[in-house]
Structures are given as structure tokens and as C-alpha cells.
Protein backbone atom coordinates (compact mmCIF):
# COMPACT_ATOMS: atom_id res chain seq x y z
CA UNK A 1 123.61 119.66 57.64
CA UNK A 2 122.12 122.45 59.84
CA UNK A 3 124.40 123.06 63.19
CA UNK A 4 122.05 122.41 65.99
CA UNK A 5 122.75 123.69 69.98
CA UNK A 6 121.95 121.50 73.14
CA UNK A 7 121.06 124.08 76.09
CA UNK A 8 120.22 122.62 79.47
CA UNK A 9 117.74 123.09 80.83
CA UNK A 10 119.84 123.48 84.39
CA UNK A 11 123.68 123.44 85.32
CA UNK A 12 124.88 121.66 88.59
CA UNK A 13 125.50 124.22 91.31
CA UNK A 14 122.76 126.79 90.53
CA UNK A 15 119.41 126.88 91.32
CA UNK A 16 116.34 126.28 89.62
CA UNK A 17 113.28 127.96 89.41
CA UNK A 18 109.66 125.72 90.37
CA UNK A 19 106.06 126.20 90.81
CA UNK A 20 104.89 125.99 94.34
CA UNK A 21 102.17 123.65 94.00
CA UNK A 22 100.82 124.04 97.72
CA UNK A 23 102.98 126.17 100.02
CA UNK A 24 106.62 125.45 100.05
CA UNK A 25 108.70 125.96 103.50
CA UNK A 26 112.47 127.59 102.87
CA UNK A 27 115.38 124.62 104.19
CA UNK A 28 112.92 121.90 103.34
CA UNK A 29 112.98 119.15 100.59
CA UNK A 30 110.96 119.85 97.54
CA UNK A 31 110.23 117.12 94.94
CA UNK A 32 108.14 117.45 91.51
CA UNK A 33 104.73 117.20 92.03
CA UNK A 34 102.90 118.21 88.31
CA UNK A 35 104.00 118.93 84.86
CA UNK A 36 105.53 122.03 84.43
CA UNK A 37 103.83 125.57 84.30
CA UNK A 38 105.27 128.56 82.55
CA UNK A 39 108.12 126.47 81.81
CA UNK A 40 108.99 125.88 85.89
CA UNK A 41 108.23 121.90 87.22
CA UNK A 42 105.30 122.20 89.69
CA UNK A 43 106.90 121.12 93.25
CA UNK A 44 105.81 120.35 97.33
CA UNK A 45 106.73 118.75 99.99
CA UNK A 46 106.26 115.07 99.42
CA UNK A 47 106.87 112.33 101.99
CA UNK A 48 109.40 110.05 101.20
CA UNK A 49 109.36 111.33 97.23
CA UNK A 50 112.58 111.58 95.13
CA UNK A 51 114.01 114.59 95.71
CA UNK A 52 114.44 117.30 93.24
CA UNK A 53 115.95 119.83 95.74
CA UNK A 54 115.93 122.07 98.99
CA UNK A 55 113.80 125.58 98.94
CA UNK A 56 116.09 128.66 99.58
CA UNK A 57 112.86 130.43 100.23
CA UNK A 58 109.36 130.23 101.90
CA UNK A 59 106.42 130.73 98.98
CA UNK A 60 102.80 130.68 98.86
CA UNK A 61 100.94 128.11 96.67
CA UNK A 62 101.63 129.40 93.20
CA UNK A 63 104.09 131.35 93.03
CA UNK A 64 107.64 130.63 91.86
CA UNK A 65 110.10 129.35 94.31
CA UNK A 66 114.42 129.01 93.93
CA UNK A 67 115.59 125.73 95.31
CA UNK A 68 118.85 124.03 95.07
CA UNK A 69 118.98 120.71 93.41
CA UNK A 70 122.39 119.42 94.24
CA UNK A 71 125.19 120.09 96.50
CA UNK A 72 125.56 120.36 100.42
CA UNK A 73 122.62 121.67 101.55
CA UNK A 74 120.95 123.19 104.60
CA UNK A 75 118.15 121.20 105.82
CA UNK A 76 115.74 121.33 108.43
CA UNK A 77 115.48 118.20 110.66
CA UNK A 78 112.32 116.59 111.29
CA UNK A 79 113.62 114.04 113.81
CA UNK A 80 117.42 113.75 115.11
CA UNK A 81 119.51 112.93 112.14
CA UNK A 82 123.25 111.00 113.00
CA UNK A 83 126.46 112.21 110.64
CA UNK A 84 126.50 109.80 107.72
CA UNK A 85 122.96 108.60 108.18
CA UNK A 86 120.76 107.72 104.72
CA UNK A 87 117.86 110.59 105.16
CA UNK A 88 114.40 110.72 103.51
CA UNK A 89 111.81 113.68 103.24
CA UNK A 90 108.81 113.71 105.64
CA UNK A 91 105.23 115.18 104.47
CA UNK A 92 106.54 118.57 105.51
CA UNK A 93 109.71 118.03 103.47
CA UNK A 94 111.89 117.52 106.88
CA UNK A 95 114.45 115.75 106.93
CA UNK A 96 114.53 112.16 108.99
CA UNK A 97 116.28 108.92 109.36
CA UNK A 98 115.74 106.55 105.80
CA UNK A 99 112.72 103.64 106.55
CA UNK A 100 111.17 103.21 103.74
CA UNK A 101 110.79 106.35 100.72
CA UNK A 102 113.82 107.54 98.37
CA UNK A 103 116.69 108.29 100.08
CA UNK A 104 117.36 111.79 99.63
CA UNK A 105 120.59 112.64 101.25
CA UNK A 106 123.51 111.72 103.85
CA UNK A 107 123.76 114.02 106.86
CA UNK A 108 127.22 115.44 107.23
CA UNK A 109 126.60 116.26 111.13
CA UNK A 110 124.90 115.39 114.03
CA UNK A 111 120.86 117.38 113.08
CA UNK A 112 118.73 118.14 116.41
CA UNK A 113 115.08 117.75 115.48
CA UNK A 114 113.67 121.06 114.64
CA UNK A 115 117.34 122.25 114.05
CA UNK A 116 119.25 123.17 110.23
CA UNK A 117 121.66 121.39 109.55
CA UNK A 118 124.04 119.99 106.43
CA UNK A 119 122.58 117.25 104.14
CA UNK A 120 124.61 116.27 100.81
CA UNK A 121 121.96 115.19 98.37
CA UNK A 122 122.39 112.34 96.27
């Protein structure tokens, strides 16, 4: 029987490379938005989408963008956020309180709106 190798696609705690579908803001929540494109999944902001992770830098509509898919993460606030609050992603990919979409972390600190601030995804 042949040996055969599982490689992941992605290990916890690094980033991952995505396809900025439409322009992607650095500290903001990206989720997957299309299939993938030279291998990358196509991602944008997405209101109240499942979160695949937070940009770690600003790009322009099709380029390649790093984001971080799991950990503690810095996150801009669209709208005050309380410590230990259930947060969801705005249109812009902001941060704010859970309503209604995915939740998409749990603030570990009082978040001013318009402020970064530490969100644990989940």
C-alpha cells in the first residue's frame, strides 16, 4: 500500500493568505466571500458573516491580503464593545455588540467605537 501525506492546508497560530475580493481594511473582520483564486479563498468584509479572520493589512480589491484566523486579535470597534460581550462583524468588518449574524468573537476589554481593541475569536 502506497504511504500517503496529509498537509494542511493552514496551522492554528499563523496566518493565511486570501484574495481581497473588494478592498479589505487592516484590524477588521474578513470572512470568505468566493471560491478560491490562485489557491487563496476570495474574502471581504461581510456583515454579520462567519468569520474566517482579522486583516493584518489594508489591500486593494485583488490583491492578496495576510489575516489571522484564530487567536486574540486586534479589532477595530464599530460601536462600544463591553469585556466579555458576544461580537459580530458589521458591513465594514467592525466589530459590534451580537443581534442577530454569527458571532464572531468575545471582547476581552472595554472597545471605544472607532478604537482597536482585543477580540478572541471563536
Amino acid at each position: 500500500m502506497a504511504q500517503l501525506e496529509s498537509i494542511p492546508f493552514w496551522k492554528p497560530g499563523q496566518t493565511v493568505t486570501g484574495h481581497a475580493e473588494a478592498d479589505v481594511l487592516a484590524n477588521r473582520f474578513v470572512a470568505v466571500s468566493g471560491p478560491r483564486v490562485d489557491g487563496n479563498p476570495q474574502v471581504s468584509h461581510v456583515a454579520g458573516a462567519r468569520v474566517a479572520g482579522v486583516a493584518s493589512v489594508s489591500k486593494a480589491a485583488g490583491s492578496k491580503v495576510m489575516f489571522w484566523a484564530d487567536g486574540v486579535l486586534a479589532v477595530e470597534a464599530g460601536a462600544a464593545l463591553t469585556a466579555g460581550q458576544a461580537v459580530e462583524s458589521d458591513g465594514q468588518g467592525r466589530a459590534i455588540p451580537h443581534a442577530s449574524g454569527e458571532v464572531a468573537g468575545i471582547a476581552w476589554d472595554d472597545v471605544a467605537a472607532g478604537a482597536v481593541g482585543p477580540i478572541k475569536s471563536v
